[in-house]
N, C-alpha and C. Protein backbone atom coordinates (compact mmCIF):
# COMPACT_ATOMS: atom_id res chain seq x y z
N UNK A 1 206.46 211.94 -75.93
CA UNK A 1 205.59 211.70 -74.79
C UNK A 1 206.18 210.60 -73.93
N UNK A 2 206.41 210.70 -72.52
CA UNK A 2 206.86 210.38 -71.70
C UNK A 2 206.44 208.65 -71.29
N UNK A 3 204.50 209.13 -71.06
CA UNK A 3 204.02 207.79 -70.61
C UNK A 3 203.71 206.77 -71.02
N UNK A 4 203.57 205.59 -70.51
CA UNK A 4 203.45 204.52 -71.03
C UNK A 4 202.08 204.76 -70.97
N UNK A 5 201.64 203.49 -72.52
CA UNK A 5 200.09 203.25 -72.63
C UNK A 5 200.10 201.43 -72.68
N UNK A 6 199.38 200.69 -72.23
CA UNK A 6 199.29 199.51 -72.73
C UNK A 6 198.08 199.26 -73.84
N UNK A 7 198.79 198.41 -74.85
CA UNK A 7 198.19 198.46 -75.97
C UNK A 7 197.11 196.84 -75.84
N UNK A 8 195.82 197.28 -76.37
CA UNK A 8 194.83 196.23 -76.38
C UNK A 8 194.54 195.89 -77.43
N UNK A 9 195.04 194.81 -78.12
CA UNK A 9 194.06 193.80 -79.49
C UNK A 9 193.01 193.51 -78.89
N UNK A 10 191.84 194.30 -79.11
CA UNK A 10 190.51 193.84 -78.49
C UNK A 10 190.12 193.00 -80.14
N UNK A 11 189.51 192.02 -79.74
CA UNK A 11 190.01 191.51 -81.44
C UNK A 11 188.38 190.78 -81.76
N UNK A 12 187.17 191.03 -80.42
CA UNK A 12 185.97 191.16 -80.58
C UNK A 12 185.72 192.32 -80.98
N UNK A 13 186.41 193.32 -80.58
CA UNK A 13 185.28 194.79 -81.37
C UNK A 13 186.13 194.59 -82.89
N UNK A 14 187.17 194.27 -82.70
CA UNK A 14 187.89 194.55 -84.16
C UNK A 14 188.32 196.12 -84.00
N UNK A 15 189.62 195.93 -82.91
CA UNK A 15 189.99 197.33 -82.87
C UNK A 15 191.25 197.17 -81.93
N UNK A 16 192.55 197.85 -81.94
CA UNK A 16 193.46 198.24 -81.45
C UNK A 16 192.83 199.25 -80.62
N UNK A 17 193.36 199.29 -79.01
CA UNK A 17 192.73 200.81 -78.13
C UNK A 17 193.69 200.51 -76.70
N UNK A 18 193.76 202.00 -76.47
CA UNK A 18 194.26 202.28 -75.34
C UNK A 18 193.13 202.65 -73.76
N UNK A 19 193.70 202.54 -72.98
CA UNK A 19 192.47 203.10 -71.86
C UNK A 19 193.29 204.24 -71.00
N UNK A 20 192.69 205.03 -71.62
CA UNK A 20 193.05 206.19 -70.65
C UNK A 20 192.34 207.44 -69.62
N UNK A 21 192.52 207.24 -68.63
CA UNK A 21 191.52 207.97 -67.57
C UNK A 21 189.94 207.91 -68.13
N UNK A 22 189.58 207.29 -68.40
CA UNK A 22 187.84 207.06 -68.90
C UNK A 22 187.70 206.96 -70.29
N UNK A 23 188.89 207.14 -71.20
CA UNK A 23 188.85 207.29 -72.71
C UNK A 23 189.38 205.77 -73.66
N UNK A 24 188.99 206.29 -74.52
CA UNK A 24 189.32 204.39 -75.18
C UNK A 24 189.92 205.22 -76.80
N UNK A 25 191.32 205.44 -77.18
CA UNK A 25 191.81 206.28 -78.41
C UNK A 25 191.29 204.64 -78.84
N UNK A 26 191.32 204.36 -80.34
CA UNK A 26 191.81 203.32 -80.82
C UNK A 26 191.63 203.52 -82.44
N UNK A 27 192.49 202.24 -83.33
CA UNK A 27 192.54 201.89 -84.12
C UNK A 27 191.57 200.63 -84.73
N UNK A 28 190.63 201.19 -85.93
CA UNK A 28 190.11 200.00 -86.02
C UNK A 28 190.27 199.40 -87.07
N UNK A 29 190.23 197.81 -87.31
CA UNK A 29 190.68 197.21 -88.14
C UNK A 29 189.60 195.69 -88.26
N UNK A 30 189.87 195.09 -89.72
CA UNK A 30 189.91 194.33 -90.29
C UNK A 30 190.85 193.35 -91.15
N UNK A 31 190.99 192.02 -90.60
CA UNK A 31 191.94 191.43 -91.19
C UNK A 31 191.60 190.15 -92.49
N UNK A 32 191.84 189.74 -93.11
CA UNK A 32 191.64 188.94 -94.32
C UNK A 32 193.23 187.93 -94.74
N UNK A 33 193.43 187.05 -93.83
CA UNK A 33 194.59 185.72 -94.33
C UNK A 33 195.60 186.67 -93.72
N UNK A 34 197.12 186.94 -94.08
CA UNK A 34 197.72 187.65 -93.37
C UNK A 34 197.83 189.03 -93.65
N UNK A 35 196.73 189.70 -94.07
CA UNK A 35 197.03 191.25 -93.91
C UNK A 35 195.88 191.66 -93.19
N UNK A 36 196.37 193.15 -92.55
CA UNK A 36 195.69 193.34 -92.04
C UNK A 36 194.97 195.29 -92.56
N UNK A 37 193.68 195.47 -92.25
CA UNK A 37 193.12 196.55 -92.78
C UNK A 37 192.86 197.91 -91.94
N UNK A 38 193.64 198.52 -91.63
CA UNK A 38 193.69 199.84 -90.38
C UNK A 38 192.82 200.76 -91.39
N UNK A 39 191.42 200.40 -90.73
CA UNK A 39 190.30 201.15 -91.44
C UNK A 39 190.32 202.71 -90.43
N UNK A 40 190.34 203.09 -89.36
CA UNK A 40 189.72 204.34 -88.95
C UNK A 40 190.47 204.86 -87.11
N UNK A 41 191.19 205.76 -87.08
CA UNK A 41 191.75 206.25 -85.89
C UNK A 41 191.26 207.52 -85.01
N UNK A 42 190.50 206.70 -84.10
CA UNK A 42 189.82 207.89 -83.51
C UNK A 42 190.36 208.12 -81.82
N UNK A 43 190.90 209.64 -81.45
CA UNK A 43 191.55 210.07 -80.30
C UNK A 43 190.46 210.91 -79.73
N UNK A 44 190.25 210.85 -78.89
CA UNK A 44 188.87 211.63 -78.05
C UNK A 44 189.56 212.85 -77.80
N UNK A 45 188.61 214.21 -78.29
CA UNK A 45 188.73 215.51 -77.92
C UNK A 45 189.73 215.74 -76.94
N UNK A 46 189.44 215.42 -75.62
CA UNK A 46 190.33 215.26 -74.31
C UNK A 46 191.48 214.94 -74.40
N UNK A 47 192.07 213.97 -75.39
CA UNK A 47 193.20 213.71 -75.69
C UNK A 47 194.25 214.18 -76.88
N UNK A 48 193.74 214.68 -77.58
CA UNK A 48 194.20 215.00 -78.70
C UNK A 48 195.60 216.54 -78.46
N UNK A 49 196.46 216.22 -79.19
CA UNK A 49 197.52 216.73 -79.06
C UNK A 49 198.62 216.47 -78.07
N UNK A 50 198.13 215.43 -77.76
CA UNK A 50 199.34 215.27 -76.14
C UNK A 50 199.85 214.11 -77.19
N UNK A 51 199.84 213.74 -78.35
CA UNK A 51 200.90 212.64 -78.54
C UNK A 51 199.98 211.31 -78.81
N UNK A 52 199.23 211.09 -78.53
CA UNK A 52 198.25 209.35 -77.90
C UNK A 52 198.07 209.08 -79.50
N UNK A 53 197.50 209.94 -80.34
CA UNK A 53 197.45 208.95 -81.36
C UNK A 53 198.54 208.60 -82.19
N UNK A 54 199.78 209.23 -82.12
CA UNK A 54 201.08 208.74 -82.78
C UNK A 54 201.41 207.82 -81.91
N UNK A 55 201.55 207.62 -80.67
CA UNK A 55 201.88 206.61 -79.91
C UNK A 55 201.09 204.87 -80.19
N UNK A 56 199.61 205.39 -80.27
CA UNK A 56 199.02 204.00 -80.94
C UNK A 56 199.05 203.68 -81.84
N UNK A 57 199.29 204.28 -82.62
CA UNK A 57 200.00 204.11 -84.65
C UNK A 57 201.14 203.14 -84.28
N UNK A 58 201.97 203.97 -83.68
CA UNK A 58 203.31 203.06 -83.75
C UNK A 58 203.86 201.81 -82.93
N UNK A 59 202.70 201.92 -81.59
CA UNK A 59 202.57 200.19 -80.82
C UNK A 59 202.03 199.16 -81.64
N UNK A 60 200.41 199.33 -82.68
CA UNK A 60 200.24 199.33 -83.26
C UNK A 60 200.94 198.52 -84.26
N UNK A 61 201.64 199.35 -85.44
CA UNK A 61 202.78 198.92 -86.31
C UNK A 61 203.70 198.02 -85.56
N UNK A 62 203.80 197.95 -84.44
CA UNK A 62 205.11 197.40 -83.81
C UNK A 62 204.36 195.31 -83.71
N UNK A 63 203.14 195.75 -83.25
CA UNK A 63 202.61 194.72 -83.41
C UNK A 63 201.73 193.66 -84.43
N UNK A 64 201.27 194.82 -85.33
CA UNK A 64 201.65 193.84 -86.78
C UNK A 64 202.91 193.12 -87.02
N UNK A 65 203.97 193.63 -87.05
CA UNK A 65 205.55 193.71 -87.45
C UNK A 65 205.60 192.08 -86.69
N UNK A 66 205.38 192.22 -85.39
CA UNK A 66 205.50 191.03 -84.60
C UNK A 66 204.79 190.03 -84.68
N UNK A 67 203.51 190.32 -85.52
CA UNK A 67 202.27 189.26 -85.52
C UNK A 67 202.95 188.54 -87.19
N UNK A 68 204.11 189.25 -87.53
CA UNK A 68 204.13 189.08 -89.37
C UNK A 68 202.92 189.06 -90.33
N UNK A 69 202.49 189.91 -89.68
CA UNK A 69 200.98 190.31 -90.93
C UNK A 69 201.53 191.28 -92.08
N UNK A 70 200.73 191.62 -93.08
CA UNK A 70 201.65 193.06 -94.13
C UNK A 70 199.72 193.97 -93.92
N UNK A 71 200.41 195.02 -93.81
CA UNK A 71 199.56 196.35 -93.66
C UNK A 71 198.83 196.69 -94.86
N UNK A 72 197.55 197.43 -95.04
CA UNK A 72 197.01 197.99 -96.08
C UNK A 72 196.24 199.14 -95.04
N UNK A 73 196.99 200.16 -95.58
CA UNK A 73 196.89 201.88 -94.26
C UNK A 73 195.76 202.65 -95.04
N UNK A 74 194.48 202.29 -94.66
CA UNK A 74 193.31 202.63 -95.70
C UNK A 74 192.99 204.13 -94.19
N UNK A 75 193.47 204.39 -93.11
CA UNK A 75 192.98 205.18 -92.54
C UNK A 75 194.16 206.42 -92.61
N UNK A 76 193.69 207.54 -93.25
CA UNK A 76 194.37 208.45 -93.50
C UNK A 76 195.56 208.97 -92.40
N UNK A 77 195.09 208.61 -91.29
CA UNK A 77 196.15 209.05 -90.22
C UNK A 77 197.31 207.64 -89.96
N UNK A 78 196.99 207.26 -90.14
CA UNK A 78 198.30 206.19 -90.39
C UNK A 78 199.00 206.17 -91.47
N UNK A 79 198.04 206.68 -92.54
CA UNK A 79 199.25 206.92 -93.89
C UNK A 79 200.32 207.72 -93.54
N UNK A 80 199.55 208.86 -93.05
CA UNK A 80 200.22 210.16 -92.94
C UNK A 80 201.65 209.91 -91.60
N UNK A 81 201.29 208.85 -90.71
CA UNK A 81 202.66 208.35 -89.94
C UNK A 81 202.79 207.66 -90.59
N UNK A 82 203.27 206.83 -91.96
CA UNK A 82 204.17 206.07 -92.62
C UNK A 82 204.77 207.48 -93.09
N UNK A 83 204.06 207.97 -94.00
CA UNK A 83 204.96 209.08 -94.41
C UNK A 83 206.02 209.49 -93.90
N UNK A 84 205.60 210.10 -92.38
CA UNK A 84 206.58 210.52 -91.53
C UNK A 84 207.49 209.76 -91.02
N UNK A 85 207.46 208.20 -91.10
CA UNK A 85 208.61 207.53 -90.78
C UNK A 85 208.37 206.20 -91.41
N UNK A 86 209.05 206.63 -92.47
CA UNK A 86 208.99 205.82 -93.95
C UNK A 86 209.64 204.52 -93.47
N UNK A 87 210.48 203.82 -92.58
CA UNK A 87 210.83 202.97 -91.72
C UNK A 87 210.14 201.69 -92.21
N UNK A 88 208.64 202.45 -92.00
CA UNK A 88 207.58 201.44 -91.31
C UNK A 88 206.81 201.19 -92.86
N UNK A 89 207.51 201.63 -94.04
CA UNK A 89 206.76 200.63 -95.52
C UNK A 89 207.03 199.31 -95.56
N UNK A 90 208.19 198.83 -94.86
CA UNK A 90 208.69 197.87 -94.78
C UNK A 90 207.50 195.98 -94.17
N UNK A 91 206.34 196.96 -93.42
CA UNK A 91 205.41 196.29 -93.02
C UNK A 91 204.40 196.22 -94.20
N UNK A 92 204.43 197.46 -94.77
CA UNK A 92 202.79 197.95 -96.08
C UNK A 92 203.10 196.99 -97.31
N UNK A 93 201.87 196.00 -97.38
CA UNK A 93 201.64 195.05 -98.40
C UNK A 93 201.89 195.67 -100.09
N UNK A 94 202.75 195.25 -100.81
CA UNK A 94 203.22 195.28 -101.98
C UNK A 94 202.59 196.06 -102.85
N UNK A 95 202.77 196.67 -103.58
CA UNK A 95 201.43 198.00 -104.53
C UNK A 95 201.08 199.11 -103.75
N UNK A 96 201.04 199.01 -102.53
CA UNK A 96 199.72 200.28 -101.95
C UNK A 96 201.12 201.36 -101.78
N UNK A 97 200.66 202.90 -102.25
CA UNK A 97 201.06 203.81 -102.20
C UNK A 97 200.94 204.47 -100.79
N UNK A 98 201.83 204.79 -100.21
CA UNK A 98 201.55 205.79 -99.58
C UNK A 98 202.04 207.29 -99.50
């Protein structure tokens, strides 16, 4: 996918999100000392399949990585992009399977 999204730590709702034409995809989370908890990824009907939620997975990851937090991927769709680009265990806190 071509376009740029700018990525929002809205860090009152407790959520990673994008804004797109009236839509808000995002990642939501909980953090505890330095890890952080990617509880639930929701892409609005309207958006879905054009790419938006692999794109916020991986801004996302890019910005844990940068914040030096370690990951615990409790929301099934982020497991399922570690899987796919195993790269990114390198962030996932010590023990957790994915």
């Amino acid at each position: 996918m071509d376009r740029e999204y700018t990525l929002i730590d809205n860090e009152e709702a407790k959520q990673y999100e994008f804004h797109i034409d009236g839509f808000v995809p995002r990642i939501e989370y909980m953090k505890a000392g330095d890890k952080i908890y990617l509880t639930h990824t929701e892409v609005t009907r309207g958006l879905e399949g054009k790419g938006v939620g692999g794109k916020l997975v991986k801004m996302v990851l890019e910005d844990i990585e940068q914040k030096k937090l370690k990951l615990v991927p409790l929301c099934p769709f982020v497991a399922a992009y570690i899987k796919r680009h195993p790269e990114w265990k390198r962030i996932v806190t010590e023990g957790v399977k994915i």
